[in-house]
N, C-alpha and C. Protein backbone atom coordinates (compact mmCIF):
# COMPACT_ATOMS: atom_id res chain seq x y z
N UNK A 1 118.64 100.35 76.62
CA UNK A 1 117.79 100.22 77.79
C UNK A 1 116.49 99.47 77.43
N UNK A 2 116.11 99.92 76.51
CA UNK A 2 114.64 99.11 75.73
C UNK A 2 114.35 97.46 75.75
N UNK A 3 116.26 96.92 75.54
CA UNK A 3 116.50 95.98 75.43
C UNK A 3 116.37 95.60 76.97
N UNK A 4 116.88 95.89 77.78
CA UNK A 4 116.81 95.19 79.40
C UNK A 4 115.69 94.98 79.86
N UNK A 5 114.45 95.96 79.62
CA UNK A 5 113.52 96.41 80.56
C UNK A 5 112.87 95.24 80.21
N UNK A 6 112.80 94.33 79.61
CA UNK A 6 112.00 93.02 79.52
C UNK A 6 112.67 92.27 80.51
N UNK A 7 113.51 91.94 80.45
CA UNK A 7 114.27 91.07 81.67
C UNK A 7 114.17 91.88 82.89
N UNK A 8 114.41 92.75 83.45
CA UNK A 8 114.14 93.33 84.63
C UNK A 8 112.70 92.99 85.09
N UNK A 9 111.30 93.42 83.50
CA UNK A 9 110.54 92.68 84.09
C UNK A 9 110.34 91.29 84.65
N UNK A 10 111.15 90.18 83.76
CA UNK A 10 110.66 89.25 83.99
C UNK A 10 111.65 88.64 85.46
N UNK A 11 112.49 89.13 85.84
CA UNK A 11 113.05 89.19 86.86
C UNK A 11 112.33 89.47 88.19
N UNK A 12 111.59 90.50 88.17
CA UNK A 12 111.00 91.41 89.31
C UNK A 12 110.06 90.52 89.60
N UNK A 13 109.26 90.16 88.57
CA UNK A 13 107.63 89.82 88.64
C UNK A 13 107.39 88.56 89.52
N UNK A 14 108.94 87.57 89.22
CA UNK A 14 108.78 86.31 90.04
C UNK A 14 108.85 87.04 91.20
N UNK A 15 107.89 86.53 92.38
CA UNK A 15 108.18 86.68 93.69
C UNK A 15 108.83 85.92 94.56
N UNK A 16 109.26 86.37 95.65
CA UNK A 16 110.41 85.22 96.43
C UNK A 16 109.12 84.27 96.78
N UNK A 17 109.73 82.95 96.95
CA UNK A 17 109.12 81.98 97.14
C UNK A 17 108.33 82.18 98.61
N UNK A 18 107.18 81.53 98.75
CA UNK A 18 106.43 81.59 99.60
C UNK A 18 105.98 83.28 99.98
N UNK A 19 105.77 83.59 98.89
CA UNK A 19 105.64 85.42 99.18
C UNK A 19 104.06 85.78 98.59
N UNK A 20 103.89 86.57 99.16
CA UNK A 20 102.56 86.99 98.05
C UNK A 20 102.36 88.76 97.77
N UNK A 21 103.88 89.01 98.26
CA UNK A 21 103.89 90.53 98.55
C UNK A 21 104.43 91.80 96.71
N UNK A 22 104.08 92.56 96.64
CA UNK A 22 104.04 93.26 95.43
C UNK A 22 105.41 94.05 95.76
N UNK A 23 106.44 93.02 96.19
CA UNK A 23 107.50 94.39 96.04
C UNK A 23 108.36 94.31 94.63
N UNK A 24 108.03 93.27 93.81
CA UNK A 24 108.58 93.43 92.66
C UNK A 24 108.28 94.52 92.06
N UNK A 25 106.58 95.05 92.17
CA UNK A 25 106.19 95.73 91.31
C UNK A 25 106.93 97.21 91.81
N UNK A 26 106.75 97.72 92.96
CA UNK A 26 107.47 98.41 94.01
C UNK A 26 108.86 98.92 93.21
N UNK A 27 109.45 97.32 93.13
CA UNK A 27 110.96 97.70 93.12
C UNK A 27 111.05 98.29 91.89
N UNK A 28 110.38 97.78 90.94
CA UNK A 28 110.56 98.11 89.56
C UNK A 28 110.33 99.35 89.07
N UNK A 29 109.33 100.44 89.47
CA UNK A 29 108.88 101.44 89.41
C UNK A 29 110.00 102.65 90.03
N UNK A 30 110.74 102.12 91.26
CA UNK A 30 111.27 102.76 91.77
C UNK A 30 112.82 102.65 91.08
N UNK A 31 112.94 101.34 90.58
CA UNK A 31 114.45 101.93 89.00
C UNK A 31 114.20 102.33 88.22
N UNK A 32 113.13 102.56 87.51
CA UNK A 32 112.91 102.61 86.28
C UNK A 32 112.65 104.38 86.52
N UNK A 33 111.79 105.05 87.92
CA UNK A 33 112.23 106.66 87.87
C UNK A 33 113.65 107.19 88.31
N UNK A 34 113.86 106.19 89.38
CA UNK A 34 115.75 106.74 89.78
C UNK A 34 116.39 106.59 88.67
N UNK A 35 116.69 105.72 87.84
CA UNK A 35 117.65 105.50 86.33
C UNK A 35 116.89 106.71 85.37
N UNK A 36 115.75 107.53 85.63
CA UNK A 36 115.05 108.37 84.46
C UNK A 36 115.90 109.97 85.31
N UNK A 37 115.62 109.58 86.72
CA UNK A 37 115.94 110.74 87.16
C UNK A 37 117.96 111.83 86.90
N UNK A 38 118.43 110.14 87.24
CA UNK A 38 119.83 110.27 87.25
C UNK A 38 120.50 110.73 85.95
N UNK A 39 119.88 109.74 84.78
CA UNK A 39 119.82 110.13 83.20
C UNK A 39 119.72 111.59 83.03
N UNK A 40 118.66 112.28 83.94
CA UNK A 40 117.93 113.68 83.38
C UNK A 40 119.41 114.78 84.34
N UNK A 41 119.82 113.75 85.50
CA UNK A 41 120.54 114.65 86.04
C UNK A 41 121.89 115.04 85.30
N UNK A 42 122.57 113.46 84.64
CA UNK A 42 123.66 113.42 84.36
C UNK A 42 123.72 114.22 82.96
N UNK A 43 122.68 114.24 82.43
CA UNK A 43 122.46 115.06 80.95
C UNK A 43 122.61 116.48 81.26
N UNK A 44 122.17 117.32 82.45
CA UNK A 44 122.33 118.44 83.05
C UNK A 44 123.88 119.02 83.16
N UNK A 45 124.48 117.73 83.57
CA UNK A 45 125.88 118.01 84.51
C UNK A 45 126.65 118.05 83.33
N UNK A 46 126.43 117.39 82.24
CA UNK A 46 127.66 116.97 81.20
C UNK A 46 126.89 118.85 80.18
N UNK A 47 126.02 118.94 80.25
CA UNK A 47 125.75 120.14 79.01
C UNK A 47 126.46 121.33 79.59
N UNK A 48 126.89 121.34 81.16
CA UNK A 48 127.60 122.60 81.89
C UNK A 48 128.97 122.00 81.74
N UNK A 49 129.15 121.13 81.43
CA UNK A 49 130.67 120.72 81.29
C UNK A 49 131.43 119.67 82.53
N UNK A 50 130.82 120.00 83.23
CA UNK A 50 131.05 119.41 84.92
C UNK A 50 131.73 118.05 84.58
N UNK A 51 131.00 117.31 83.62
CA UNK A 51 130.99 115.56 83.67
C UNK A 51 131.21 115.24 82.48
N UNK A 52 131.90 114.14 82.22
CA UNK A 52 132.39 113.52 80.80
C UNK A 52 131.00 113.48 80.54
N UNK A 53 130.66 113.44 79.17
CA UNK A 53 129.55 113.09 78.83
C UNK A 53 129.39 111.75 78.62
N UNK A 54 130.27 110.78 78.03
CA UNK A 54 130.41 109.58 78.06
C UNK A 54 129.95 108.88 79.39
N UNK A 55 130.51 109.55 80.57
CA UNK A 55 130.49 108.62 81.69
C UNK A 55 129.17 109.47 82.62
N UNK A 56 128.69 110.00 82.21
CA UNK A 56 127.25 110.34 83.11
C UNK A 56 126.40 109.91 82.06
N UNK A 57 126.39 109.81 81.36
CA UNK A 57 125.57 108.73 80.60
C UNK A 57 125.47 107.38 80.68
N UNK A 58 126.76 106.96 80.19
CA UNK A 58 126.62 105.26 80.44
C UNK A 58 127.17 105.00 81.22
N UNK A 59 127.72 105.39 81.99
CA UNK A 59 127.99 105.04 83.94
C UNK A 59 126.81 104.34 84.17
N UNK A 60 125.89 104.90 84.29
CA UNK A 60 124.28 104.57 85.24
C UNK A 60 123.88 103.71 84.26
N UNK A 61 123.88 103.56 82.54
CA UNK A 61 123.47 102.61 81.90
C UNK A 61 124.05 101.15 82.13
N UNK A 62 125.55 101.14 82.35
CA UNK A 62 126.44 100.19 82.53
C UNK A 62 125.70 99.09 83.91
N UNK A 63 125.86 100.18 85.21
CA UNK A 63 125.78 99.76 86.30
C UNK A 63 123.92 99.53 86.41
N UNK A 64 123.24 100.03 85.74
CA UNK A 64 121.84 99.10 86.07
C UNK A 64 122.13 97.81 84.73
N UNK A 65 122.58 98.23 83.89
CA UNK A 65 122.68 97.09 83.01
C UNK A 65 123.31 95.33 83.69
N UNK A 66 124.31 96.10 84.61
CA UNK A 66 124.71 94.38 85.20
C UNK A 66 123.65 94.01 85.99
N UNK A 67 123.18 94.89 86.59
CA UNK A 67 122.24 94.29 87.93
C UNK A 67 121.03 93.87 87.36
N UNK A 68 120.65 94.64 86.11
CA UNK A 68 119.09 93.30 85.65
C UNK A 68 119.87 92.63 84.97
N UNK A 69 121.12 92.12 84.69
CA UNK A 69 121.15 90.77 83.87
C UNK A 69 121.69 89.85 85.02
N UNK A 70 122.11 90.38 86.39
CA UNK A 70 122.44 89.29 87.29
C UNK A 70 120.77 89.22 87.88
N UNK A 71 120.00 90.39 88.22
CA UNK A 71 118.75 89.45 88.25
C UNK A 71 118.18 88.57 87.42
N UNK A 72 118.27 88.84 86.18
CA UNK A 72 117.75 88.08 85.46
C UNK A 72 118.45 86.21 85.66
N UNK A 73 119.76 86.59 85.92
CA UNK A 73 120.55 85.38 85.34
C UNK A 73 120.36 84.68 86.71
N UNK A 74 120.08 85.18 87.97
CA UNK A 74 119.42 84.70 89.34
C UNK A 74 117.82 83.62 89.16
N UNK A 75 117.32 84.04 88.34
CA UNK A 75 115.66 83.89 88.00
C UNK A 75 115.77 82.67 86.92
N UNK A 76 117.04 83.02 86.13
CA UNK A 76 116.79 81.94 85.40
C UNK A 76 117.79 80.77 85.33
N UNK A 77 118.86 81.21 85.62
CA UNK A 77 119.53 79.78 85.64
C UNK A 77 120.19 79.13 86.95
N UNK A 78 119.73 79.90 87.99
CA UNK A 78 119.78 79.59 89.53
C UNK A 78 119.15 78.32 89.40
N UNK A 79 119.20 77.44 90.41
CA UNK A 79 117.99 76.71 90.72
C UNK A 79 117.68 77.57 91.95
N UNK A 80 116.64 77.41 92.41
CA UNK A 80 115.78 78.25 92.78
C UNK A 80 116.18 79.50 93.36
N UNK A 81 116.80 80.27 92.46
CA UNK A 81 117.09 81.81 92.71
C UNK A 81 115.99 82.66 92.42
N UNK A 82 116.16 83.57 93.14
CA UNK A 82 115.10 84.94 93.67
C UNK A 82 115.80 86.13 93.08
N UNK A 83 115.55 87.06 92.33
CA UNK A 83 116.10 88.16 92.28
C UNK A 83 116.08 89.13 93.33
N UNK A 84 114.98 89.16 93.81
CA UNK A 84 114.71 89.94 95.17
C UNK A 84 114.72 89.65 97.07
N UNK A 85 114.83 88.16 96.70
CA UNK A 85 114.47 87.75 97.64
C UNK A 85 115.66 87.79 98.96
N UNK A 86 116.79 88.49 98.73
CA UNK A 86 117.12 88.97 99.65
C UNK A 86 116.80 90.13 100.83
N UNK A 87 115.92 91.33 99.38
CA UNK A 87 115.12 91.73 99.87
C UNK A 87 114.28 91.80 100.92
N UNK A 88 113.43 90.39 100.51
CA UNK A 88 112.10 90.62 101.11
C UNK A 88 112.85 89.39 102.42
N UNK A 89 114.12 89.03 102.60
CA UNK A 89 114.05 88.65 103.83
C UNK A 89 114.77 89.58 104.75
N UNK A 90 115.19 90.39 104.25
CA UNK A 90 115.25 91.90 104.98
C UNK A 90 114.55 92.68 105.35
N UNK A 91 113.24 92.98 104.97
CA UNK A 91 112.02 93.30 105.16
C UNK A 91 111.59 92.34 106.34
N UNK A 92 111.56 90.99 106.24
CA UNK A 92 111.09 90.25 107.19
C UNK A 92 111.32 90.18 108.59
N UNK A 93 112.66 90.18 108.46
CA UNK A 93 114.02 90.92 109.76
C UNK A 93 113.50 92.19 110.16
N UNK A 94 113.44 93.29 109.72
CA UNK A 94 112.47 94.55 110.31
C UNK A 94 111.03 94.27 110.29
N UNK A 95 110.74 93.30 110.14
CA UNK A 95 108.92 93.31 110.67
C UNK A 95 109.05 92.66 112.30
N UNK A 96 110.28 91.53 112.12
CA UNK A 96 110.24 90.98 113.19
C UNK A 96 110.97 91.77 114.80
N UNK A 97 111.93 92.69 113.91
CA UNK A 97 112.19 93.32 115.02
C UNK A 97 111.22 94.55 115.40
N UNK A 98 110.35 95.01 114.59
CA UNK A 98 109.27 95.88 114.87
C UNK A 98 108.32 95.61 115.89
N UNK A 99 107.60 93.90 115.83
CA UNK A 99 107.09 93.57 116.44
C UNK A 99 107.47 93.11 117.85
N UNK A 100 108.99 93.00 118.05
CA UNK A 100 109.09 92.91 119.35
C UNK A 100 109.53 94.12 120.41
N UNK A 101 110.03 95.00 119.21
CA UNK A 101 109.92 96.42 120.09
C UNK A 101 108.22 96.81 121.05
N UNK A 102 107.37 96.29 119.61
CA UNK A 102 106.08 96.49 120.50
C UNK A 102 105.42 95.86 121.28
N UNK A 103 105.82 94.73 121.60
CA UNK A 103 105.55 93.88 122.54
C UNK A 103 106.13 93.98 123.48
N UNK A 104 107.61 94.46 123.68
CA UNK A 104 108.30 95.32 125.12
C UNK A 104 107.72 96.61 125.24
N UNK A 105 107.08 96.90 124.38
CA UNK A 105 106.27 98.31 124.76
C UNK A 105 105.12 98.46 125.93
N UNK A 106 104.38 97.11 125.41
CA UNK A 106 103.34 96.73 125.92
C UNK A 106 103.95 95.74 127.07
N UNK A 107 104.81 95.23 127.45
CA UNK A 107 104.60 94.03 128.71
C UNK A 107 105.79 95.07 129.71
N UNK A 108 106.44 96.34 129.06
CA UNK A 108 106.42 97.44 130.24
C UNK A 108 105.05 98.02 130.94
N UNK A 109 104.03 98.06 129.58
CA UNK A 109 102.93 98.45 130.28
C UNK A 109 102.52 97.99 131.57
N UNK A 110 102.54 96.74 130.98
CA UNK A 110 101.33 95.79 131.96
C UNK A 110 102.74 95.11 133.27
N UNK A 111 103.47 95.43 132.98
CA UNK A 111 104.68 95.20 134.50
C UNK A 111 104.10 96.68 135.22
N UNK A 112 104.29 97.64 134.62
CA UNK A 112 104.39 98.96 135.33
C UNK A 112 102.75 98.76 135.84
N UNK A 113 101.89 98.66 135.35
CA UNK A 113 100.65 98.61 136.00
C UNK A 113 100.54 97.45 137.29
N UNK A 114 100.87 96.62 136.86
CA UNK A 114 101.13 95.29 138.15
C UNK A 114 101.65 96.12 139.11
N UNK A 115 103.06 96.67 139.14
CA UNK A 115 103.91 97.23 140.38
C UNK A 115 102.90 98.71 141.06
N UNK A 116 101.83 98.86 140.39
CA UNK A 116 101.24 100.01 141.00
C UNK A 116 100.41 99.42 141.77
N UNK A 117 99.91 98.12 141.65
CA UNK A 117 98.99 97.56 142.15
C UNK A 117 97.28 97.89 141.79
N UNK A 118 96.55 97.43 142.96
CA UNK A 118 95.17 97.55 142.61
C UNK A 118 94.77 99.03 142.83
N UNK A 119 95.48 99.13 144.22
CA UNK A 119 95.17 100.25 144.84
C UNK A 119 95.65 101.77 144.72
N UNK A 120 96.56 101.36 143.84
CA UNK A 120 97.44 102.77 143.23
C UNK A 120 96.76 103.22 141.93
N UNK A 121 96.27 101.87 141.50
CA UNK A 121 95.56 102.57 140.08
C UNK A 121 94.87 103.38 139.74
N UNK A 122 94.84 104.78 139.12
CA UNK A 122 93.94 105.65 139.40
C UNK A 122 92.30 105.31 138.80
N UNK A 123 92.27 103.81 138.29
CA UNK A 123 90.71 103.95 138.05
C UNK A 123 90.10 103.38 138.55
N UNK A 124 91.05 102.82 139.90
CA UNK A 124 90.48 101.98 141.30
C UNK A 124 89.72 103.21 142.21
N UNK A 125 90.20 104.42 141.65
CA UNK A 125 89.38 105.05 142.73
C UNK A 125 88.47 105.71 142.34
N UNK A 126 87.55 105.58 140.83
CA UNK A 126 87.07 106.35 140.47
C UNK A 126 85.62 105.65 140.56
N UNK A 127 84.31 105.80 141.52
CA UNK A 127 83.35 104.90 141.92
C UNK A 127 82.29 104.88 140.44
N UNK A 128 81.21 104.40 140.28
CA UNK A 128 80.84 103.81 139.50
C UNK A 128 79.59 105.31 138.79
N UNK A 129 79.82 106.66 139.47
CA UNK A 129 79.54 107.79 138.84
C UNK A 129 80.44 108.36 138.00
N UNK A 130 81.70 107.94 137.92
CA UNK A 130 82.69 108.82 137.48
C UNK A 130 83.02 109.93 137.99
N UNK A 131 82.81 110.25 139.00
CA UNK A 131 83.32 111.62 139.23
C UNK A 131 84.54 111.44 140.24
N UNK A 132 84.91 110.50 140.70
CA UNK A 132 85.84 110.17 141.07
C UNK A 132 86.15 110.29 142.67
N UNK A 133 85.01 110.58 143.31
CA UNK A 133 84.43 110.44 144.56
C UNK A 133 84.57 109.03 144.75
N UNK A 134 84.64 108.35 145.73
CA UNK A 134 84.92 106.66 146.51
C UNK A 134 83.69 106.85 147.41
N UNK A 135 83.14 107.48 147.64
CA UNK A 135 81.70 107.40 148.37
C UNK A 135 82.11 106.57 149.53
N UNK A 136 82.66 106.66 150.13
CA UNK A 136 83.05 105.47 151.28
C UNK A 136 83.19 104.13 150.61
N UNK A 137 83.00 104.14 149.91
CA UNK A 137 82.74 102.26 149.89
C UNK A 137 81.90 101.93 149.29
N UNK A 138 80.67 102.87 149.57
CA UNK A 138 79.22 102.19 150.19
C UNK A 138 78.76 103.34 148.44
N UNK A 139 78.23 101.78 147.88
CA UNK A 139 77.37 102.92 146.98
C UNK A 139 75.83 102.50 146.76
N UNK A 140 75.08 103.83 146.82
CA UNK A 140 74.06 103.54 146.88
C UNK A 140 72.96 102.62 145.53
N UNK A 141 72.13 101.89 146.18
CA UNK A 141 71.39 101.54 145.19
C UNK A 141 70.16 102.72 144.86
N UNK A 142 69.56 102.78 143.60
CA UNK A 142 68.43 103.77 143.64
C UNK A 142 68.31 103.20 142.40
């Protein structure tokens, strides 16, 4: 493992092009405790007998082992390959659909306020005391 974790870094650290976002650092932190966690689990499972010991061990070594050397081998002998950057255009895809949920949020608003009109609005009737008296119309000067 000692041996990978340099390439995973140097994998992660490039960011997808035109990016300026820290999810390498993100991503990296978050294998490096899931692969500590799984290790601590699979060491658990194999000392009760449950699990080959062979294969809850290097199962999880095997299978992160391909994925930082295909990131790595993405980063470096791609032409312009991204290790992550599928990622972060998945991320991009949920920002964009985020933002238009909230923009139908808001132009229900402002439809539903239109169809109430001026006169339905309840802060059309609230005169310039707040108390929500219309004084006729007529408000006094003083």
């Amino acid at each position: 493992m000692m041996l990978l974790l340099p390439l995973l870094g140097v994998a992660l650290a490039i960011p997808p092009k035109r990016s300026t976002s820290a999810l390498g650092v993100f991503l990296s932190i978050v294998i490096v405790v899931a692969y500590h966690k799984i290790n601590q689990w699979g060491s658990e499972t194999a000392e009760l007998g449950r699990l080959d010991p062979y294969l809850a061990l290097w199962g999880p070594f095997a299978v992160l082992a391909v994925a930082i050397m295909w990131m790595y081998y993405q980063v470096a002998y791609v032409p312009g390959g991204q290790a992550i950057g599928f990622l972060e255009k998945g991320v991009a895809k949920v920002k964009r659909s985020l933002k238009k949920l909230f923009r139908r949020g808001s132009m229900a608003r402002t439809l539903i306020e239109e169809a109430e009109g001026p006169g339905e609005h309840p802060d059309s009737r609230v005169d310039g005391n707040g108390d929500g008296a219309d004084g006729g119309g007529v408000h006094s000067a003083v």
